[in-house]
C-alpha atoms as a PDB file:
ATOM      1  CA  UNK A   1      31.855 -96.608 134.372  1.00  0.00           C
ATOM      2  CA  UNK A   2      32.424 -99.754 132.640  1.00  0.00           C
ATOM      3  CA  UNK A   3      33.733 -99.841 129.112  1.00  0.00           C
ATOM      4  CA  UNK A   4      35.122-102.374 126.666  1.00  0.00           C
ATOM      5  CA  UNK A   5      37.951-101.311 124.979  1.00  0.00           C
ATOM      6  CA  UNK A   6      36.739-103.574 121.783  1.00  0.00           C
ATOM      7  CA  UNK A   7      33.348-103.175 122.333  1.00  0.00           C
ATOM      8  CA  UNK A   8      32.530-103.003 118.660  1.00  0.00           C
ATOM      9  CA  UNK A   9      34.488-106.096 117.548  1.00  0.00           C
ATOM     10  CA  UNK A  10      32.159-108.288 119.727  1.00  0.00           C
ATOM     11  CA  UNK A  11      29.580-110.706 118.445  1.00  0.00           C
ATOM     12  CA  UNK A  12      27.563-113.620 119.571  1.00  0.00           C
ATOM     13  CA  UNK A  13      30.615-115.791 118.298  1.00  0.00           C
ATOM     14  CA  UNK A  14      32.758-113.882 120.871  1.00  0.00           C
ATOM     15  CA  UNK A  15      31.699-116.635 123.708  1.00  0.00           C
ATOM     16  CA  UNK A  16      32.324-119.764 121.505  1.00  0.00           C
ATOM     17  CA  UNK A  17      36.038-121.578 122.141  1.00  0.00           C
ATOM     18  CA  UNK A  18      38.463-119.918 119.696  1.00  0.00           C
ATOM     19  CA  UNK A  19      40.569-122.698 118.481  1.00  0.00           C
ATOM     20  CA  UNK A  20      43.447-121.822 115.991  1.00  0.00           C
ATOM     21  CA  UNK A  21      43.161-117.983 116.483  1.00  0.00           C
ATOM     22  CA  UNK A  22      45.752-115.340 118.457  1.00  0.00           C
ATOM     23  CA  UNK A  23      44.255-115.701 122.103  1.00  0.00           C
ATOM     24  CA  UNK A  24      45.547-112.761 122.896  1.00  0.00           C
ATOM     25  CA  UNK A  25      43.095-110.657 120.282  1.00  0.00           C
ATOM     26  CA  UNK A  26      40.163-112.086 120.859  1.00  0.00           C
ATOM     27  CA  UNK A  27      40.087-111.413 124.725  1.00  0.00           C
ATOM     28  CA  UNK A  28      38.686-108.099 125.570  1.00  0.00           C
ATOM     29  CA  UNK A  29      39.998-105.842 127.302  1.00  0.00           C
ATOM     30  CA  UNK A  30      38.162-103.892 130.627  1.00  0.00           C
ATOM     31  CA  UNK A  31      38.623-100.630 131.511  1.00  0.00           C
ATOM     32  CA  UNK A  32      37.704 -99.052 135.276  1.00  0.00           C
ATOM     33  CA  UNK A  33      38.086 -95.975 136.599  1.00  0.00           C
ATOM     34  CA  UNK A  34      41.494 -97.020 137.997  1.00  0.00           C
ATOM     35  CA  UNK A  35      41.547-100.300 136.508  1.00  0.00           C
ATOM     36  CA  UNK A  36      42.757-102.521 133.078  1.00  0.00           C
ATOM     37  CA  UNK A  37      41.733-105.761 132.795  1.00  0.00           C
ATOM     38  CA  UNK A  38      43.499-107.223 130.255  1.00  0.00           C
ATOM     39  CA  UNK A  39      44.546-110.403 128.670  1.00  0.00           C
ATOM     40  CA  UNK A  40      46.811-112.499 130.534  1.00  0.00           C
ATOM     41  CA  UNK A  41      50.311-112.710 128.923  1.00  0.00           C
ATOM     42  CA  UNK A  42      53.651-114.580 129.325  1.00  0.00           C
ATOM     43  CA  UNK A  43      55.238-111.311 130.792  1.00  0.00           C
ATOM     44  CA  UNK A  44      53.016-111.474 133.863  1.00  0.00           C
ATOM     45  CA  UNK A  45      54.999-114.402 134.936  1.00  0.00           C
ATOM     46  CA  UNK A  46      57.096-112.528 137.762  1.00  0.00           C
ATOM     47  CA  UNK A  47      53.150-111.318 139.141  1.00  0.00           C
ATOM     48  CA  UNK A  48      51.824-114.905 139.007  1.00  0.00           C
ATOM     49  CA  UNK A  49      55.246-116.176 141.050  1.00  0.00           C
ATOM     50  CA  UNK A  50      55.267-113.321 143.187  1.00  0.00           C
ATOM     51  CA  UNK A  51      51.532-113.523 144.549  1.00  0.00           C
ATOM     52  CA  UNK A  52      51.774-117.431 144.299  1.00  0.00           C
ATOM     53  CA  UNK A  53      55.181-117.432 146.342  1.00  0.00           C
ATOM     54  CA  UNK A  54      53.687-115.611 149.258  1.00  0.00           C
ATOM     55  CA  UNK A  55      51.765-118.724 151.230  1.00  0.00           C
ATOM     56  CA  UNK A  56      49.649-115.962 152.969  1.00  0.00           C
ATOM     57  CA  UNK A  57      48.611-114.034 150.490  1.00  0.00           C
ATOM     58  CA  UNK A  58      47.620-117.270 147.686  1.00  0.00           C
ATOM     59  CA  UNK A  59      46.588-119.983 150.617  1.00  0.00           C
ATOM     60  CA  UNK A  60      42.946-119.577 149.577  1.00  0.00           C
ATOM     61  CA  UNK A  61      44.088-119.966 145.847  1.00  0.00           C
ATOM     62  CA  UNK A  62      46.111-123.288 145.996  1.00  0.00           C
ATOM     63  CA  UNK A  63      49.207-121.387 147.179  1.00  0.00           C
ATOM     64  CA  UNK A  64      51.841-121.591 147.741  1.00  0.00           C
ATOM     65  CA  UNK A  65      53.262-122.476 144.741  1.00  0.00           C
ATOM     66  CA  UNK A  66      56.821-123.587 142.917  1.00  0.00           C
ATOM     67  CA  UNK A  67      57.496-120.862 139.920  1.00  0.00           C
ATOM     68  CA  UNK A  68      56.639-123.382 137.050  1.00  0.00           C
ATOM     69  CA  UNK A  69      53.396-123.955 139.037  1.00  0.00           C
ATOM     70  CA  UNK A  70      52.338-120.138 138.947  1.00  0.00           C
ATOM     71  CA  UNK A  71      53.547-120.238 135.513  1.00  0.00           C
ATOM     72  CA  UNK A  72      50.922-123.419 134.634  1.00  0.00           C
ATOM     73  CA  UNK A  73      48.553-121.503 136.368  1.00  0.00           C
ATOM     74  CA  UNK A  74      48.785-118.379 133.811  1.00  0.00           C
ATOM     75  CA  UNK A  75      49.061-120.545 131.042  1.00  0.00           C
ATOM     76  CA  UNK A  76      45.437-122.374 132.808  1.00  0.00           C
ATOM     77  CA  UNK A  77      44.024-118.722 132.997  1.00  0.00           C
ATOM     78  CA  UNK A  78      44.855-117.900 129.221  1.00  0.00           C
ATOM     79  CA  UNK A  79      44.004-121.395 128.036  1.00  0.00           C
ATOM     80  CA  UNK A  80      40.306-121.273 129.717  1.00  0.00           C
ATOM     81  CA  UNK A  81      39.607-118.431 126.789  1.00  0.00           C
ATOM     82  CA  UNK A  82      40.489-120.801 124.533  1.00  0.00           C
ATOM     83  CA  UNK A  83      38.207-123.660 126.021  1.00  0.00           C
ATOM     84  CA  UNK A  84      35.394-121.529 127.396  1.00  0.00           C
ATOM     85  CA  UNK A  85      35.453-118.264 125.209  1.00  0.00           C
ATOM     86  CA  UNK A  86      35.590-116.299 128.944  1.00  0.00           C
ATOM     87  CA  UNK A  87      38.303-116.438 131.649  1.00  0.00           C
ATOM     88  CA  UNK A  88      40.485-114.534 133.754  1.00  0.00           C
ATOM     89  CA  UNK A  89      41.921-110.945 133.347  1.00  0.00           C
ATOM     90  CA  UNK A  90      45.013-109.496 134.613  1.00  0.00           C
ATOM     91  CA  UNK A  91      44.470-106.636 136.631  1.00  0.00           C
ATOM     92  CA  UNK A  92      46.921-103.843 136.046  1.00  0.00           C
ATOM     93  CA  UNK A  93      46.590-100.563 137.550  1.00  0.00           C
ATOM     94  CA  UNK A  94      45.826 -97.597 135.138  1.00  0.00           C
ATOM     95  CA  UNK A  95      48.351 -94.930 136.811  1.00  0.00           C
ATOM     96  CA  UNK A  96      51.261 -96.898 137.467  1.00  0.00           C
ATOM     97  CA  UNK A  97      51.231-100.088 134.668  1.00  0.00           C
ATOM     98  CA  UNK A  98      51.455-102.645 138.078  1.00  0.00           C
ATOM     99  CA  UNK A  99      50.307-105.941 137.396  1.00  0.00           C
ATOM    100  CA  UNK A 100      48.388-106.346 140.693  1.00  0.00           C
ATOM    101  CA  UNK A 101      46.385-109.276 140.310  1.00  0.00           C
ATOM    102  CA  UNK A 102      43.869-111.563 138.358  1.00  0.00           C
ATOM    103  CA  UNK A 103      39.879-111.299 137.993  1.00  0.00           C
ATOM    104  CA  UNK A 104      37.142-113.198 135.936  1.00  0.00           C
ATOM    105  CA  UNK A 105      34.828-116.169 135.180  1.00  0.00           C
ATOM    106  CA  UNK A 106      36.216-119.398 135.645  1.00  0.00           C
ATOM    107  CA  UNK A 107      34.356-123.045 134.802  1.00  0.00           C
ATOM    108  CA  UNK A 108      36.890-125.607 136.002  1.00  0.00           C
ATOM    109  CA  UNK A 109      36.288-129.018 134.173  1.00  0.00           C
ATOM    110  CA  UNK A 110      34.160-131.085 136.417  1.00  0.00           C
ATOM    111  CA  UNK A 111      33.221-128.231 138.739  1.00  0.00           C
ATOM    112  CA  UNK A 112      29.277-127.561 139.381  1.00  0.00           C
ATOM    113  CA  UNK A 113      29.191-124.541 138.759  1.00  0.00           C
ATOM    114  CA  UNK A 114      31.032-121.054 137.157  1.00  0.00           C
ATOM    115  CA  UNK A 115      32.246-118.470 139.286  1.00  0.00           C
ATOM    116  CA  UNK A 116      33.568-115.094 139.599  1.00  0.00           C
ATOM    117  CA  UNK A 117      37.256-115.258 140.911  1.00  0.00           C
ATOM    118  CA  UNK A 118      40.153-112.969 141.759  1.00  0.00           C
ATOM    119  CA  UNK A 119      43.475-112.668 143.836  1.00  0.00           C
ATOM    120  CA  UNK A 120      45.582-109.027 144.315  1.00  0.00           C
ATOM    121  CA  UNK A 121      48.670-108.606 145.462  1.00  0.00           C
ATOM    122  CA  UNK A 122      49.105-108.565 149.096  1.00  0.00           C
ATOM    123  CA  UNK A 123      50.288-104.964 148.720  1.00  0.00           C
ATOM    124  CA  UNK A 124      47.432-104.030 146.718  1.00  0.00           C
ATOM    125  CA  UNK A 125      44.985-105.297 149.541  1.00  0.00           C
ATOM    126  CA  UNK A 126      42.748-103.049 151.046  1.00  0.00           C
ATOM    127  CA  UNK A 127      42.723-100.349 148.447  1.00  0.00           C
ATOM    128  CA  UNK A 128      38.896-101.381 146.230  1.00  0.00           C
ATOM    129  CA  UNK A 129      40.616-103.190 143.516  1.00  0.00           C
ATOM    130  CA  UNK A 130      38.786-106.099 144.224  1.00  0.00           C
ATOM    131  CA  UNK A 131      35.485-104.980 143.838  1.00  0.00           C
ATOM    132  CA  UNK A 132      36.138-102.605 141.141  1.00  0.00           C
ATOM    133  CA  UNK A 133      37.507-105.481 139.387  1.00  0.00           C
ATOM    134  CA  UNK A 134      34.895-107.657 140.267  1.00  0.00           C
ATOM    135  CA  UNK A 135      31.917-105.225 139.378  1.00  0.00           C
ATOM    136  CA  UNK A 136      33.322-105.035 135.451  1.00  0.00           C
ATOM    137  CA  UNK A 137      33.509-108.694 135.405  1.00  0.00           C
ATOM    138  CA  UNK A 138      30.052-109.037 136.834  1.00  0.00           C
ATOM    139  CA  UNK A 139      28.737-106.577 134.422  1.00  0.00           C
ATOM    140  CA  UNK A 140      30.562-108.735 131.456  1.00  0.00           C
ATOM    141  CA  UNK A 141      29.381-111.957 132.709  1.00  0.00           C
ATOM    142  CA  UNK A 142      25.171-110.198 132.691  1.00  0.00           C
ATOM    143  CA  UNK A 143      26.119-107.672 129.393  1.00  0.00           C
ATOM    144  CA  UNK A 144      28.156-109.669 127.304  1.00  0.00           C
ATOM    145  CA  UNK A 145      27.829-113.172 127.660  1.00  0.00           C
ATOM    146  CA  UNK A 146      24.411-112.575 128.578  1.00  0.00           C
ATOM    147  CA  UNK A 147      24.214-115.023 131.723  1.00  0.00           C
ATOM    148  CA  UNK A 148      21.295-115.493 133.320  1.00  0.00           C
ATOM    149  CA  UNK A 149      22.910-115.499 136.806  1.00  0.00           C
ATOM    150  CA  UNK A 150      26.893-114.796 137.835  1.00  0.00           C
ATOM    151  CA  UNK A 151      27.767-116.531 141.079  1.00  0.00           C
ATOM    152  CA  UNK A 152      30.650-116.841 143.488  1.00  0.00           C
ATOM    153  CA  UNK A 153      31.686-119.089 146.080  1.00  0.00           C
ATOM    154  CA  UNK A 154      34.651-119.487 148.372  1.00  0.00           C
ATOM    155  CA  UNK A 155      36.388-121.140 151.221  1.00  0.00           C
ATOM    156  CA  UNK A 156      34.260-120.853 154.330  1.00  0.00           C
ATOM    157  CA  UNK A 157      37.385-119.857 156.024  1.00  0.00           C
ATOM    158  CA  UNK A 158      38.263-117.014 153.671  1.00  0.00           C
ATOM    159  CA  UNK A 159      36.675-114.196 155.439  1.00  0.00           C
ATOM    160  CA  UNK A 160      37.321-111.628 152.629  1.00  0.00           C
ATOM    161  CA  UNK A 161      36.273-113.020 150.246  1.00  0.00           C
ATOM    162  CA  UNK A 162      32.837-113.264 151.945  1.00  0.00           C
ATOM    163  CA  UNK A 163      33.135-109.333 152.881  1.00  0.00           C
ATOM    164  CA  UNK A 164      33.771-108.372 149.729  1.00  0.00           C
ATOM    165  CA  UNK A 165      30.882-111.038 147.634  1.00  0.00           C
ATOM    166  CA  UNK A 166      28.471-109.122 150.719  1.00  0.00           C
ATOM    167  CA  UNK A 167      29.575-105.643 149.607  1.00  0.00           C
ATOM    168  CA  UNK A 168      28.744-106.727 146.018  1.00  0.00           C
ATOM    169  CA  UNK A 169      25.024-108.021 147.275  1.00  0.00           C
ATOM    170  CA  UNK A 170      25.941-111.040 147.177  1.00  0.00           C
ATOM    171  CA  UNK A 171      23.408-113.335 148.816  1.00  0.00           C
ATOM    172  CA  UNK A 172      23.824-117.564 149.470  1.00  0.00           C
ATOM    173  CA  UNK A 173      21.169-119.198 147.015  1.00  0.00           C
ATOM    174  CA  UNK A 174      23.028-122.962 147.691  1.00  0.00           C
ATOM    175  CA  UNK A 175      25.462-124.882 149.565  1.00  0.00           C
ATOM    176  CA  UNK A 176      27.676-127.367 147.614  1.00  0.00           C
ATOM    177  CA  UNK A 177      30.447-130.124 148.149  1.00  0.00           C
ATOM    178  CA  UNK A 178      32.895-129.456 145.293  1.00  0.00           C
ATOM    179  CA  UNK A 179      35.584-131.788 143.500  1.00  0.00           C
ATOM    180  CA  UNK A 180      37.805-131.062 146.248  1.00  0.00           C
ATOM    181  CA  UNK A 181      35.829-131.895 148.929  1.00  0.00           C
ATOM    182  CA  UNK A 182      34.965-128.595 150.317  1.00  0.00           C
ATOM    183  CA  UNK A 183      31.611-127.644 151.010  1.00  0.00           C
ATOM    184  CA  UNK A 184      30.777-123.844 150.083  1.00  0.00           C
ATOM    185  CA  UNK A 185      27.848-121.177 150.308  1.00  0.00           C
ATOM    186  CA  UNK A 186      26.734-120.317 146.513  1.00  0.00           C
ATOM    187  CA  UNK A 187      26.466-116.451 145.903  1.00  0.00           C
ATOM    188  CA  UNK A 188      24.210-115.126 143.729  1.00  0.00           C
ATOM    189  CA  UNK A 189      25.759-111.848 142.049  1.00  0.00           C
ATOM    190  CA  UNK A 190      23.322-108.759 141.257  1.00  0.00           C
ATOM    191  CA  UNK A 191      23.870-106.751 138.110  1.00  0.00           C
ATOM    192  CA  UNK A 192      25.479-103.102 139.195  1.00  0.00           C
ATOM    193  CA  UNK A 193      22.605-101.080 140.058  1.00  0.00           C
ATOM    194  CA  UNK A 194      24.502 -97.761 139.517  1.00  0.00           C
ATOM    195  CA  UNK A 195      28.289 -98.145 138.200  1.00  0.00           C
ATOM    196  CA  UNK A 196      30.524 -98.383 141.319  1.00  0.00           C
ATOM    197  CA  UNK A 197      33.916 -97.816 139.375  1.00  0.00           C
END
């Protein structure tokens, strides 16, 4: 079951870029089953190098990377709040405290298209947090910021990634060439039909 922890402090002005206000207050935070999503925060830095160091585990998200790079790449994730008024969560896991990844709805400037996106620790792999993650973002992106339609895409190499956007229902609706170059299916993302968490 999906809950927000400040579900009564949000408003339509929740989505709007929050200029010259504590980040950090405005961004909600998720809870799962076995799951916090929470705001990012300048002690996740050792998570960001860690996953980012590994050239494995981060090569389908620009990895690897130097330690001030991982660190600009938190600082991107809790700056696209700021900017967009949605962004990335850190993932931690409810019985331990672990910081074991990143999940949310990202709009890169000059990008088609938003997404849902997400990386876990390599030694977090294989264990659900992916999805479970992924449904509560889902469920923000359709019950909160009251899209329309939340979408994925991916490298056509990152296999998955595709397994888990299938397991999720998702379904190909385009096929685009992004800023980068890349050309990518287009996932459509349903809204949960029962709560998977």
């Amino acid at each position: 079951m999906l809950s927000l922890a400040s579900r009564g402090k949000l408003s339509l002005a929740f989505c709007q870029p929050f200029f010259g206000t504590d980040i950090l207050t405005r961004i909600p935070t998720l809870e799962t089953k076995r799951l916090i999503l929470r705001a990012p925060q300048d002690s996740d830095t050792a998570a960001y190098q860690k996953f980012y160091a590994d050239a494995e585990a981060s090569k389908f998200y620009g990895g690897p990377k130097t330690p001030l790079d991982a660190w600009n790449k938190l600082a991107r994730d809790l700056g696209h709040w700021g900017l967009r008024g949605y962004g990335m969560w850190v993932i931690e896991e409810r019985e331990s405290g672990t910081v074991i990844g990143g999940c949310g709805l990202l709009w890169p400037n000059g990008w088609p298209r938003p997404e849902l996106t997400w990386w876990i620790a390599a030694e977090a792999r294989q264990k659900g947090f992916a999805k479970e993650a992924s449904r509560a973002a889902i469920d923000f992106g359709y019950d909160v910021l009251k899209w329309d339609l939340v979408q994925t895409h991916m490298n056509d190499a990152n296999l998955a990634a595709k397994a888990l956007v299938l397991s999720l229902g998702g379904e190909v609706f385009a096929r685009e060439t992004f800023p980068d170059g890349l050309s990518r299916d287009v996932y459509k993302l349903p809204r949960a039909i029962a709560s998977s968490h």
